[in-house]
PDB file of N, CA and C in Angstrom:
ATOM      1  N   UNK A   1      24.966  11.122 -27.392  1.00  0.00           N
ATOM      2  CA  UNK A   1      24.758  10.226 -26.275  1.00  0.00           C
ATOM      3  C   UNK A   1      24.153  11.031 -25.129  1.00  0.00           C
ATOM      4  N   UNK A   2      23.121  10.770 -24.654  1.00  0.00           N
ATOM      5  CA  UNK A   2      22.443  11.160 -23.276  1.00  0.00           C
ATOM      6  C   UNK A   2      22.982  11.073 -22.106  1.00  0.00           C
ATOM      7  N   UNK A   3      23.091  11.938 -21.652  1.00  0.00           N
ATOM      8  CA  UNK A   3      24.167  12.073 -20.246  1.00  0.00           C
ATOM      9  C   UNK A   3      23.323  11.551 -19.213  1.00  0.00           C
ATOM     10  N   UNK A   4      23.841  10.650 -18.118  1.00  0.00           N
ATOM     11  CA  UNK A   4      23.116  10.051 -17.448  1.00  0.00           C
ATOM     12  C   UNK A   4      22.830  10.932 -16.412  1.00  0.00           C
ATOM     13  N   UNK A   5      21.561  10.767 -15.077  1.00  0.00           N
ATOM     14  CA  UNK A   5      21.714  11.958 -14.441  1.00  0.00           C
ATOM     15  C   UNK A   5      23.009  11.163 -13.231  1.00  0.00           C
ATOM     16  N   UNK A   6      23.366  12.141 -12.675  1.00  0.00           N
ATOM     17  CA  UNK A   6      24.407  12.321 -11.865  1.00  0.00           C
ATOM     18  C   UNK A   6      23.398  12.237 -10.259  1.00  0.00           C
ATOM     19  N   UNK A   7      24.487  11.014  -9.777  1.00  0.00           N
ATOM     20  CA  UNK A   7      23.974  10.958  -8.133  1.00  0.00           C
ATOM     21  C   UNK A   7      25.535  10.779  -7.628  1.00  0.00           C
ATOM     22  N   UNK A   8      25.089  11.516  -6.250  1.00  0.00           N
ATOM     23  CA  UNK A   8      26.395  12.012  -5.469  1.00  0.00           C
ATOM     24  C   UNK A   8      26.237  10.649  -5.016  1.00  0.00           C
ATOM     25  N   UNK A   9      27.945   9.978  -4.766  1.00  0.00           N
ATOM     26  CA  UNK A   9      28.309   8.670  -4.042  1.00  0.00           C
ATOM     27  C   UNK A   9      27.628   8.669  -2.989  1.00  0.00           C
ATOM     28  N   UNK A  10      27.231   9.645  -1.773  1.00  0.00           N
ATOM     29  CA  UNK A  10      26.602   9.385  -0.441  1.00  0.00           C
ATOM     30  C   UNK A  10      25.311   8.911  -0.429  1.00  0.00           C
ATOM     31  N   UNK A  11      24.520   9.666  -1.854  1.00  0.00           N
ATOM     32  CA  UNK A  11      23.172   9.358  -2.038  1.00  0.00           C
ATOM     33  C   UNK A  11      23.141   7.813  -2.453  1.00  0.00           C
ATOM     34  N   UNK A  12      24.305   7.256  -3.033  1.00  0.00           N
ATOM     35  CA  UNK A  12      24.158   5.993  -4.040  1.00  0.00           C
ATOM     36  C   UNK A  12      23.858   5.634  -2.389  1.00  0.00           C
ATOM     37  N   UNK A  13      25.439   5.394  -2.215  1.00  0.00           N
ATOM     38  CA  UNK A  13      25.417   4.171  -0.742  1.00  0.00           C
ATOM     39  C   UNK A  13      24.882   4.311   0.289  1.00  0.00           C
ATOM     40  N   UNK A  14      23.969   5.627   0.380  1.00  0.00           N
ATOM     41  CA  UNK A  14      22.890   5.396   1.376  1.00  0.00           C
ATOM     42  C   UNK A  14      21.637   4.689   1.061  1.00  0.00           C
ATOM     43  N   UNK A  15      21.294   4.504  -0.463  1.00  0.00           N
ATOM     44  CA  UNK A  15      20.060   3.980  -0.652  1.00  0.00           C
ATOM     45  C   UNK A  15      20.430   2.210  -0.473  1.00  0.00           C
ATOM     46  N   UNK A  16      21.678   2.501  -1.413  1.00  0.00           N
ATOM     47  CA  UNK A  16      22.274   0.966  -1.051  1.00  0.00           C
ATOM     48  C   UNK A  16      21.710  -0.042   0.073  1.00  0.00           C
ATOM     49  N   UNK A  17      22.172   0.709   1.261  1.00  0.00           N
ATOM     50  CA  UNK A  17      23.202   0.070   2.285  1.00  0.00           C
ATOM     51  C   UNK A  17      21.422  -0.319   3.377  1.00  0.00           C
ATOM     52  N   UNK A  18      20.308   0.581   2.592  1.00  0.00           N
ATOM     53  CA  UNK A  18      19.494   0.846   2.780  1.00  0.00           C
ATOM     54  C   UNK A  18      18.757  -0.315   2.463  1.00  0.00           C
ATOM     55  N   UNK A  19      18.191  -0.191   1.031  1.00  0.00           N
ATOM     56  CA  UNK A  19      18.372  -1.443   0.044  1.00  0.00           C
ATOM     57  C   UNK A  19      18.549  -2.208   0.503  1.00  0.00           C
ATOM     58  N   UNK A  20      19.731  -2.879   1.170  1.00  0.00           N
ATOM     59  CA  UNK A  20      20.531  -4.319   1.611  1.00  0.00           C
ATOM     60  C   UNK A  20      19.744  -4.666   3.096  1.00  0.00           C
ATOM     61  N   UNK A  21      19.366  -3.483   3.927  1.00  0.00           N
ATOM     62  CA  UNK A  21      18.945  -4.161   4.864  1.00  0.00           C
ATOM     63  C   UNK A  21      17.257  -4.159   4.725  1.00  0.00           C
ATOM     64  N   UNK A  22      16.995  -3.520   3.597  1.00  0.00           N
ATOM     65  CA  UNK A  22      15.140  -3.797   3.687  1.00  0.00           C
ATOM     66  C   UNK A  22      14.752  -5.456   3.051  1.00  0.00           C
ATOM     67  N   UNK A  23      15.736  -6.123   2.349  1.00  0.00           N
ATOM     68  CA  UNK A  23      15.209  -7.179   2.084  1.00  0.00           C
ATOM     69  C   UNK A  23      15.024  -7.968   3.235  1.00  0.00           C
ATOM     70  N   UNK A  24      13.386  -8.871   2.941  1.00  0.00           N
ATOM     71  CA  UNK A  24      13.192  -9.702   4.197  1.00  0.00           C
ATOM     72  C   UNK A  24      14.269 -10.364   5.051  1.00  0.00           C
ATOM     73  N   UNK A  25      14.533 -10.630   5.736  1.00  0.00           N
ATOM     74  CA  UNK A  25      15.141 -11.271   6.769  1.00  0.00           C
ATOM     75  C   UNK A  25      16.532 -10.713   6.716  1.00  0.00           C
ATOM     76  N   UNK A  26      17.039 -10.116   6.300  1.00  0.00           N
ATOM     77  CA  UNK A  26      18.511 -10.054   6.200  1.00  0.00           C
ATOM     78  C   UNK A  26      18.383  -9.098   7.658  1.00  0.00           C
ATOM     79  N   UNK A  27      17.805  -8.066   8.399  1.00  0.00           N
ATOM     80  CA  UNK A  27      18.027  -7.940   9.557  1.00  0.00           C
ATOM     81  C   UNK A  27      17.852  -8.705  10.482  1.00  0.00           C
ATOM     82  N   UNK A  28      17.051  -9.835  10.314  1.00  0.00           N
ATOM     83  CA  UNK A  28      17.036 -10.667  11.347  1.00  0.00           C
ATOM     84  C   UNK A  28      18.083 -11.448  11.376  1.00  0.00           C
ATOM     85  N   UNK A  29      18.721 -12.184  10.176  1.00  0.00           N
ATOM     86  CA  UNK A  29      19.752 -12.750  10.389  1.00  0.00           C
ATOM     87  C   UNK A  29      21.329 -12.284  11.231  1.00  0.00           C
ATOM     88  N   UNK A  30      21.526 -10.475  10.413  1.00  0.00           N
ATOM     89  CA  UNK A  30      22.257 -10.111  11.338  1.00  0.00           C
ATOM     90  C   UNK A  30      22.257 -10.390  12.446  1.00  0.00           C
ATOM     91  N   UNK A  31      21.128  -9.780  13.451  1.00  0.00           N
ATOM     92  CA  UNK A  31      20.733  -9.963  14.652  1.00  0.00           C
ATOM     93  C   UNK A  31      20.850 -11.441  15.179  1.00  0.00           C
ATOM     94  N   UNK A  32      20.825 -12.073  14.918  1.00  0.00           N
ATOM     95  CA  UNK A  32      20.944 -13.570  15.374  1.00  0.00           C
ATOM     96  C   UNK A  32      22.304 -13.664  15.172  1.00  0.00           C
ATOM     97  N   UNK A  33      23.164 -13.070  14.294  1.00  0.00           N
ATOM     98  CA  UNK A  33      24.632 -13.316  13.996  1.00  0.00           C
ATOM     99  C   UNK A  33      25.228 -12.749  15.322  1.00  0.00           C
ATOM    100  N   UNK A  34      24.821 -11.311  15.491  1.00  0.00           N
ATOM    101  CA  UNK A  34      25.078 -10.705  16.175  1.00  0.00           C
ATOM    102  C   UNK A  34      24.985 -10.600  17.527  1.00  0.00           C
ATOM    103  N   UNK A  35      23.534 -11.685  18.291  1.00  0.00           N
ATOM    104  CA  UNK A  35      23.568 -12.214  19.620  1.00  0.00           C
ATOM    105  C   UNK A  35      24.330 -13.539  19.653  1.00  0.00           C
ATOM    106  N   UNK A  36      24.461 -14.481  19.026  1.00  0.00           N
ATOM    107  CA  UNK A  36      25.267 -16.328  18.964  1.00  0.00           C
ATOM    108  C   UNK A  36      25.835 -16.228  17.809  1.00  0.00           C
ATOM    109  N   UNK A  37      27.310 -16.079  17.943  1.00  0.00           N
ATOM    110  CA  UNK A  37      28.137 -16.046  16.452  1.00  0.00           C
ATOM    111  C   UNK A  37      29.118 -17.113  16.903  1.00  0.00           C
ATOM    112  N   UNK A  38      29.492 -18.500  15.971  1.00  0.00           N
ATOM    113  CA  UNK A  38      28.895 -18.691  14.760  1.00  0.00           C
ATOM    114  C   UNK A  38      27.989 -19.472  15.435  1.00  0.00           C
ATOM    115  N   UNK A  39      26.697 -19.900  14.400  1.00  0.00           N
ATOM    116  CA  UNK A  39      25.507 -20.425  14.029  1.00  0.00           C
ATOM    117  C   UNK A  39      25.663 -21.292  13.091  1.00  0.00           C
ATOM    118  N   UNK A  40      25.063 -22.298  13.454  1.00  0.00           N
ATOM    119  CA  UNK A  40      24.635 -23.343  12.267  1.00  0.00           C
ATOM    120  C   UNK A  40      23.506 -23.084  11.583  1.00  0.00           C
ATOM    121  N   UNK A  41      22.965 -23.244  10.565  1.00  0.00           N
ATOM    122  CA  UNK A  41      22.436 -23.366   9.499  1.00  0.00           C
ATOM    123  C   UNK A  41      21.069 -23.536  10.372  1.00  0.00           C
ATOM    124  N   UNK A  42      20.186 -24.550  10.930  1.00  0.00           N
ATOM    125  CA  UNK A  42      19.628 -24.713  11.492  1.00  0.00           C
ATOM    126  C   UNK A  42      19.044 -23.809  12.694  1.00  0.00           C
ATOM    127  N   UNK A  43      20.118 -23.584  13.283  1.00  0.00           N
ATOM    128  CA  UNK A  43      19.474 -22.381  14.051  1.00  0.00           C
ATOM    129  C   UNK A  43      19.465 -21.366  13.481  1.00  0.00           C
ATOM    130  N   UNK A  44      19.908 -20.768  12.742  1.00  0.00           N
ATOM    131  CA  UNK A  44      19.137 -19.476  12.365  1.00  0.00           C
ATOM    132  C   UNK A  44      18.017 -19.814  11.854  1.00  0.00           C
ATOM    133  N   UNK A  45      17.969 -20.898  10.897  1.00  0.00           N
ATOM    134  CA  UNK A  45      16.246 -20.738  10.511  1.00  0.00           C
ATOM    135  C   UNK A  45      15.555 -20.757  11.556  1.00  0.00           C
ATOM    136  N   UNK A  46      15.643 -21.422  12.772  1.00  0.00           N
ATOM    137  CA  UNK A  46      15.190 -20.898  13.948  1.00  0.00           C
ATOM    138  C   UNK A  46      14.779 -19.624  14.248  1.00  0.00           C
ATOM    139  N   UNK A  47      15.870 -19.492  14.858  1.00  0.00           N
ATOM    140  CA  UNK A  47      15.937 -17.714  14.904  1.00  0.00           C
ATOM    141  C   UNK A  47      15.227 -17.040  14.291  1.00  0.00           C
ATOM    142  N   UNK A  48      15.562 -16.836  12.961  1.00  0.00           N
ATOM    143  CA  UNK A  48      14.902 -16.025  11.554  1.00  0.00           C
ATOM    144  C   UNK A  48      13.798 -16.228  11.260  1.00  0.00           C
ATOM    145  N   UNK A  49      13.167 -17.482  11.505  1.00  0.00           N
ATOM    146  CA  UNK A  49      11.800 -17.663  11.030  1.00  0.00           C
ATOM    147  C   UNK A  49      11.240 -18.245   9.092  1.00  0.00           C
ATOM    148  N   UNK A  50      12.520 -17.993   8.667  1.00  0.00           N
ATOM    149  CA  UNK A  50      12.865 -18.356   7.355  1.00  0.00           C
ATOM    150  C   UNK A  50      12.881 -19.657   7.164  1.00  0.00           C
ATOM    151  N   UNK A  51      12.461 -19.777   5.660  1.00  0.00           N
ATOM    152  CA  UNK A  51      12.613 -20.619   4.636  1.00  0.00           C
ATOM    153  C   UNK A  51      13.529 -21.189   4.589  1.00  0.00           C
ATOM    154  N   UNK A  52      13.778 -22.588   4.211  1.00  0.00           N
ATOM    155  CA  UNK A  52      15.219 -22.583   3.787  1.00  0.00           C
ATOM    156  C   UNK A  52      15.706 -22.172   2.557  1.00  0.00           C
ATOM    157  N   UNK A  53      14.930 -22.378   1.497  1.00  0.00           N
ATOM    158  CA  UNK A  53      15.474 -21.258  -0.049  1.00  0.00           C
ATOM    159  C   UNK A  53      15.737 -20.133   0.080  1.00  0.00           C
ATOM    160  N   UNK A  54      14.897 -19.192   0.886  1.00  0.00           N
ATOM    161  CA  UNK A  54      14.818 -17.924   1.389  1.00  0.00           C
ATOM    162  C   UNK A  54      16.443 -17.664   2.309  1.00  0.00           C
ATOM    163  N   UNK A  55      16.090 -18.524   3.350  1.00  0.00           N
ATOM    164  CA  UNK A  55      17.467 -17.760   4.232  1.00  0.00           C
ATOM    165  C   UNK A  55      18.660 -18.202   3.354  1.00  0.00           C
ATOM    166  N   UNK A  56      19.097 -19.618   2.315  1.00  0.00           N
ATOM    167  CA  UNK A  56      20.036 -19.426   1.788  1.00  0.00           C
ATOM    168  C   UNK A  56      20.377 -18.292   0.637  1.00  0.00           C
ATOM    169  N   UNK A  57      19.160 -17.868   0.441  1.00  0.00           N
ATOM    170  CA  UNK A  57      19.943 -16.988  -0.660  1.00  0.00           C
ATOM    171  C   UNK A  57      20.023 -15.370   0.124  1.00  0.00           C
ATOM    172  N   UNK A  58      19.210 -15.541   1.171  1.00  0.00           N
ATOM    173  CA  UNK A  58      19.954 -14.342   2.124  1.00  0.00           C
ATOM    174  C   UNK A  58      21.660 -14.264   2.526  1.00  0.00           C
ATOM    175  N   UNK A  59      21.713 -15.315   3.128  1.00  0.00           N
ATOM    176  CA  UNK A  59      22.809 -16.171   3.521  1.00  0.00           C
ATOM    177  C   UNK A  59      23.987 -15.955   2.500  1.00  0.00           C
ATOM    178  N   UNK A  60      24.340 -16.547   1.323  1.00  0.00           N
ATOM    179  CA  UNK A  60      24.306 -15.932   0.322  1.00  0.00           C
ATOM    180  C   UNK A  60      25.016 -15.319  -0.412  1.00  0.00           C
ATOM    181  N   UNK A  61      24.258 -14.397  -0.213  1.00  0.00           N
ATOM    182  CA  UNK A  61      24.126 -12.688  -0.623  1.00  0.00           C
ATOM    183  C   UNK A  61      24.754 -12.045   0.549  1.00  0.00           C
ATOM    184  N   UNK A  62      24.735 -12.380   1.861  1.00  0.00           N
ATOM    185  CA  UNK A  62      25.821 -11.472   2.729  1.00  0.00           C
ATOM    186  C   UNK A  62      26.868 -11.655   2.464  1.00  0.00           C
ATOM    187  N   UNK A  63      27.061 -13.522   2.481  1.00  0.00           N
ATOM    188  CA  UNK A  63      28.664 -13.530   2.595  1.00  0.00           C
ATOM    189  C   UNK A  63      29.477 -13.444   0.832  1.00  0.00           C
ATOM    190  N   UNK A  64      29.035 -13.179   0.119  1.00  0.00           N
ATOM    191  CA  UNK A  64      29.450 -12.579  -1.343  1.00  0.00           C
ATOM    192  C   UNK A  64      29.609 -10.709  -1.139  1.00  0.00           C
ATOM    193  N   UNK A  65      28.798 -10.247   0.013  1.00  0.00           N
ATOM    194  CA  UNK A  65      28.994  -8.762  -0.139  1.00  0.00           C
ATOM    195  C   UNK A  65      29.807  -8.560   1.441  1.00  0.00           C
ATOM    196  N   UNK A  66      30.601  -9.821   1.496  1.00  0.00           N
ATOM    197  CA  UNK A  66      31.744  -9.892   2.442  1.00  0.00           C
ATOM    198  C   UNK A  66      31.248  -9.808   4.486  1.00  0.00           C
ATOM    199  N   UNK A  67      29.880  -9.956   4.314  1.00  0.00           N
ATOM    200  CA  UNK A  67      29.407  -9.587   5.783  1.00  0.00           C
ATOM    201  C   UNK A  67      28.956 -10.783   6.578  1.00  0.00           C
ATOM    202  N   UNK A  68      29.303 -11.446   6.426  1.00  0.00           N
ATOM    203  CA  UNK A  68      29.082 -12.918   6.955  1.00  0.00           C
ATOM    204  C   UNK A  68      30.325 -14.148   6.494  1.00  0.00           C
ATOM    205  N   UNK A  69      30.522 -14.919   7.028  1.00  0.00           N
ATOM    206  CA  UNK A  69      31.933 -15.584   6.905  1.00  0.00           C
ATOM    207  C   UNK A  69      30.633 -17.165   6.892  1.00  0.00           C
ATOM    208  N   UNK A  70      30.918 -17.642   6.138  1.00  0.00           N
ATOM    209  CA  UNK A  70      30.437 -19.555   5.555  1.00  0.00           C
ATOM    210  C   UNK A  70      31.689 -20.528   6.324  1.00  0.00           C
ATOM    211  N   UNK A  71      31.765 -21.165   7.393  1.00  0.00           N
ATOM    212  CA  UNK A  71      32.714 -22.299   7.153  1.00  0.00           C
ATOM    213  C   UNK A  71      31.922 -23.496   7.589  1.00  0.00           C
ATOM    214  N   UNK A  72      32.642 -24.667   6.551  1.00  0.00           N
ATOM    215  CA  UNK A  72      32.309 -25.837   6.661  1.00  0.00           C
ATOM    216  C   UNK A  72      33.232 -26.105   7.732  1.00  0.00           C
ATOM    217  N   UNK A  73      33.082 -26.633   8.868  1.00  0.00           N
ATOM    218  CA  UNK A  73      33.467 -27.954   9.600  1.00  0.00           C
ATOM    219  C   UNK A  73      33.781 -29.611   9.415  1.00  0.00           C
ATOM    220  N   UNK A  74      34.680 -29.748   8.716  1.00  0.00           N
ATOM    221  CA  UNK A  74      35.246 -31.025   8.196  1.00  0.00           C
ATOM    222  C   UNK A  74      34.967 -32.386   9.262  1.00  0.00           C
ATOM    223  N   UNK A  75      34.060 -32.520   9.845  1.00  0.00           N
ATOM    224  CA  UNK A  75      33.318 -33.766  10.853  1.00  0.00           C
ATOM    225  C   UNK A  75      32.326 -34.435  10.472  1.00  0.00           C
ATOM    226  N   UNK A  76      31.852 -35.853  10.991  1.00  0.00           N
ATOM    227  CA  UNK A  76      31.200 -36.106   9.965  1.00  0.00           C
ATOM    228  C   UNK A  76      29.734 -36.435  11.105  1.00  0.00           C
ATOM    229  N   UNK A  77      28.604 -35.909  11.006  1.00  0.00           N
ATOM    230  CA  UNK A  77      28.266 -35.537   9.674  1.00  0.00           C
ATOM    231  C   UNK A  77      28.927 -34.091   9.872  1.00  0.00           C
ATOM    232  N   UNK A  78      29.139 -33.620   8.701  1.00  0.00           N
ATOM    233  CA  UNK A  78      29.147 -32.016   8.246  1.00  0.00           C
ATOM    234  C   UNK A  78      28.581 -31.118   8.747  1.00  0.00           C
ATOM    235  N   UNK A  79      29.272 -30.034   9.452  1.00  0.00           N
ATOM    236  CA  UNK A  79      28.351 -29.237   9.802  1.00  0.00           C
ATOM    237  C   UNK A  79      29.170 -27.787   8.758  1.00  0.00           C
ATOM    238  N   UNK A  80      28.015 -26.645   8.803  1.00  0.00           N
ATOM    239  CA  UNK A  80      28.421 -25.753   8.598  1.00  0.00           C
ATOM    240  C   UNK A  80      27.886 -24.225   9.282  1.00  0.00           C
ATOM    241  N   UNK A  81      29.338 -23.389   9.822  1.00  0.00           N
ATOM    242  CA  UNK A  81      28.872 -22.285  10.419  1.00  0.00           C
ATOM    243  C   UNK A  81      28.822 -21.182   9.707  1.00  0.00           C
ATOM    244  N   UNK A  82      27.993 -20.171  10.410  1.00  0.00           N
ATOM    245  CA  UNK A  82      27.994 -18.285   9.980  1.00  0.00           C
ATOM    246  C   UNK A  82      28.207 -18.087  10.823  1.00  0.00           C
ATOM    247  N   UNK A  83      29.104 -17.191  10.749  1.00  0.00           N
ATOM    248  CA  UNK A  83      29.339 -16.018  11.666  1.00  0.00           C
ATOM    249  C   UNK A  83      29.753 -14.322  10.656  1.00  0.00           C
ATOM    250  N   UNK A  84      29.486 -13.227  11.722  1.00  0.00           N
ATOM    251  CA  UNK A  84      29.752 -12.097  11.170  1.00  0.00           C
ATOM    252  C   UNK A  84      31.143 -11.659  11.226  1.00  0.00           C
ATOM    253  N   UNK A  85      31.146 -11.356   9.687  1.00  0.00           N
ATOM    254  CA  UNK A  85      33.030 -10.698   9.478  1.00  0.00           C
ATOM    255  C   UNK A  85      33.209  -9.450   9.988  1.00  0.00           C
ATOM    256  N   UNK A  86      34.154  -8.851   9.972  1.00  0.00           N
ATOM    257  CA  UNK A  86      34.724  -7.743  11.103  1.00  0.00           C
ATOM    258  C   UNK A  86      33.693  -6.510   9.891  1.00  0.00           C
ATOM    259  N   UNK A  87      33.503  -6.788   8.706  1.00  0.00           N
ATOM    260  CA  UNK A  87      32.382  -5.513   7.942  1.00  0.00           C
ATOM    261  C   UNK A  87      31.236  -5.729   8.782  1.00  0.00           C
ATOM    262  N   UNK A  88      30.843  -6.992   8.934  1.00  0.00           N
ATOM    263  CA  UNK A  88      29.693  -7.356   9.399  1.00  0.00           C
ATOM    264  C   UNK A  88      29.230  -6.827  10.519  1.00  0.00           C
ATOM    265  N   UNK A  89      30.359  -6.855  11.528  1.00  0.00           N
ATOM    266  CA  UNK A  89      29.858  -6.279  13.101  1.00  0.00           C
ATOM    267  C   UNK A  89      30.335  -4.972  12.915  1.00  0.00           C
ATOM    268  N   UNK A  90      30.817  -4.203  11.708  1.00  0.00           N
ATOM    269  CA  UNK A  90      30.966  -2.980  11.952  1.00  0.00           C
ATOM    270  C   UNK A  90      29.395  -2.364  11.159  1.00  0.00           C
ATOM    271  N   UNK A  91      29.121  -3.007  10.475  1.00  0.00           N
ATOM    272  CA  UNK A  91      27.673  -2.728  10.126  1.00  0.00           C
ATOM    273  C   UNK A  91      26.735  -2.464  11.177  1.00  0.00           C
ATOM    274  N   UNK A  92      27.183  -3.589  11.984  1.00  0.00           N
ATOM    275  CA  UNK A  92      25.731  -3.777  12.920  1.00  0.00           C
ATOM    276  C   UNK A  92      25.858  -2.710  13.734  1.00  0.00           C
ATOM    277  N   UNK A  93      26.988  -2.012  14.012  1.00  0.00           N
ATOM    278  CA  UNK A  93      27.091  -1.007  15.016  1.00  0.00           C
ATOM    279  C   UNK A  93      25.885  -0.253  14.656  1.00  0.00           C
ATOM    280  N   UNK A  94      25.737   0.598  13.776  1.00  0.00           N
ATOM    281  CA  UNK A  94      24.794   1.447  13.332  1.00  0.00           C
ATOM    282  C   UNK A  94      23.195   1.068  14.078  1.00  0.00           C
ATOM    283  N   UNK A  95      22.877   0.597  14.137  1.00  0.00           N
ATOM    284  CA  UNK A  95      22.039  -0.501  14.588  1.00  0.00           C
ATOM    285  C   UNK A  95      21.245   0.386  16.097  1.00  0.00           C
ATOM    286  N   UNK A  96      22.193   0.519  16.987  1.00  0.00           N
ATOM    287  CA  UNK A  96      21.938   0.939  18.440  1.00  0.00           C
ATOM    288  C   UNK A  96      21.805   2.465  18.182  1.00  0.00           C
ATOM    289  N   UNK A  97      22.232   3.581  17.287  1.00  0.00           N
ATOM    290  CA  UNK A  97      21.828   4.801  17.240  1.00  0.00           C
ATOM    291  C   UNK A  97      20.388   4.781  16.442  1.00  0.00           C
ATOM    292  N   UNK A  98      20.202   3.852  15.707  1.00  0.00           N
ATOM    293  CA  UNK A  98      18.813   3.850  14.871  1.00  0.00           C
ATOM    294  C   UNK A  98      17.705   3.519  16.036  1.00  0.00           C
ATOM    295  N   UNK A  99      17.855   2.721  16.579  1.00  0.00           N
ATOM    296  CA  UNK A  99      16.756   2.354  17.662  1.00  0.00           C
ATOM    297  C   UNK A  99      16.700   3.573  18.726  1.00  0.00           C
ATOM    298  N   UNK A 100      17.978   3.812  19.139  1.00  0.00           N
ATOM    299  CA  UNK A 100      17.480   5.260  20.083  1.00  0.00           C
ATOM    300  C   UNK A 100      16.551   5.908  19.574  1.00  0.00           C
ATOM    301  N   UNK A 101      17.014   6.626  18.527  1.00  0.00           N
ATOM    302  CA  UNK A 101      16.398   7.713  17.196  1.00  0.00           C
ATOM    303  C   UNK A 101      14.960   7.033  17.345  1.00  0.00           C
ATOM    304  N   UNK A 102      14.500   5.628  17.089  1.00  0.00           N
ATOM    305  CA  UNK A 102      13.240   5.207  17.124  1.00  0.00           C
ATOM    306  C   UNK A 102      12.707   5.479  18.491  1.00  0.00           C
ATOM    307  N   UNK A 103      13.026   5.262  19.494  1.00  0.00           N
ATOM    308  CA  UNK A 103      12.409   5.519  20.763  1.00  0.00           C
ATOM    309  C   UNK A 103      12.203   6.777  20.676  1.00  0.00           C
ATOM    310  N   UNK A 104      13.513   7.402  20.545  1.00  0.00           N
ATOM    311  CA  UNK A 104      13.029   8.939  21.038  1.00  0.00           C
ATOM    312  C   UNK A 104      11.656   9.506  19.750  1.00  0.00           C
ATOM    313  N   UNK A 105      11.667   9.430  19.183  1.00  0.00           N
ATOM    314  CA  UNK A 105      10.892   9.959  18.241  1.00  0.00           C
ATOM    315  C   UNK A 105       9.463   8.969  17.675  1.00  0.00           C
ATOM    316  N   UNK A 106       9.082   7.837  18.028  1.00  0.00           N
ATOM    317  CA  UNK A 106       7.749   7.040  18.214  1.00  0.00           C
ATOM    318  C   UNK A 106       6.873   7.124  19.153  1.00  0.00           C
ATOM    319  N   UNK A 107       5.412   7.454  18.653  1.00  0.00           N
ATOM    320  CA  UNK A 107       4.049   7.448  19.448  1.00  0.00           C
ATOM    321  C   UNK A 107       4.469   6.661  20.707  1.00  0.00           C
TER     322      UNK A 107
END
């Protein structure tokens, strides 16, 4: 049996975590989570500029990898909110040292 090559855990979950935020819109959505939390459905496509196939399966895909919270509102008509879970806004922290880093170091 062929030994697989070996990657150190930091390398995995940095490409990861990396990974997770290069797909389209998923930083914008943060960011919209992260200035008006919770949001309806509607306004973020606002916000985001997204699709609606698109932002739901962004949508999604956060709150299955626990970073966004889904609740329905039992009124009628139905509404339903996002907002960011306590992973979620600890994610976003990261966020404000990356942009320094960009200022200081961009043409």
């Amino acid at each position: 049996m062929a030994a697989k090559a070996e990657r150190g855990p930091s390398r995995c979950d940095f490409e990861a975590t990396f990974q997770l935020l290069g797909r389209k819109y998923v930083l914008p959505v943060l960011r919209a989570l992260l200035d008006a939390s919770p949001r309806r459905f509607n306004e973020l496509r606002e916000a985001v500029g997204a699709n609606t196939a698109t932002l739901t399966d962004r949508l999604r895909h956060l709150e299955r990898l626990g970073l966004v919270r889904r609740e329905v509102i039992r009124v009628l008509p139905r509404r339903v909110e996002y907002a960011l879970t306590p992973m979620g806004r600890d994610l976003v922290k990261i966020f404000a040292p990356m942009i320094r880093w960009r200022e200081k170091y961009s043409a």
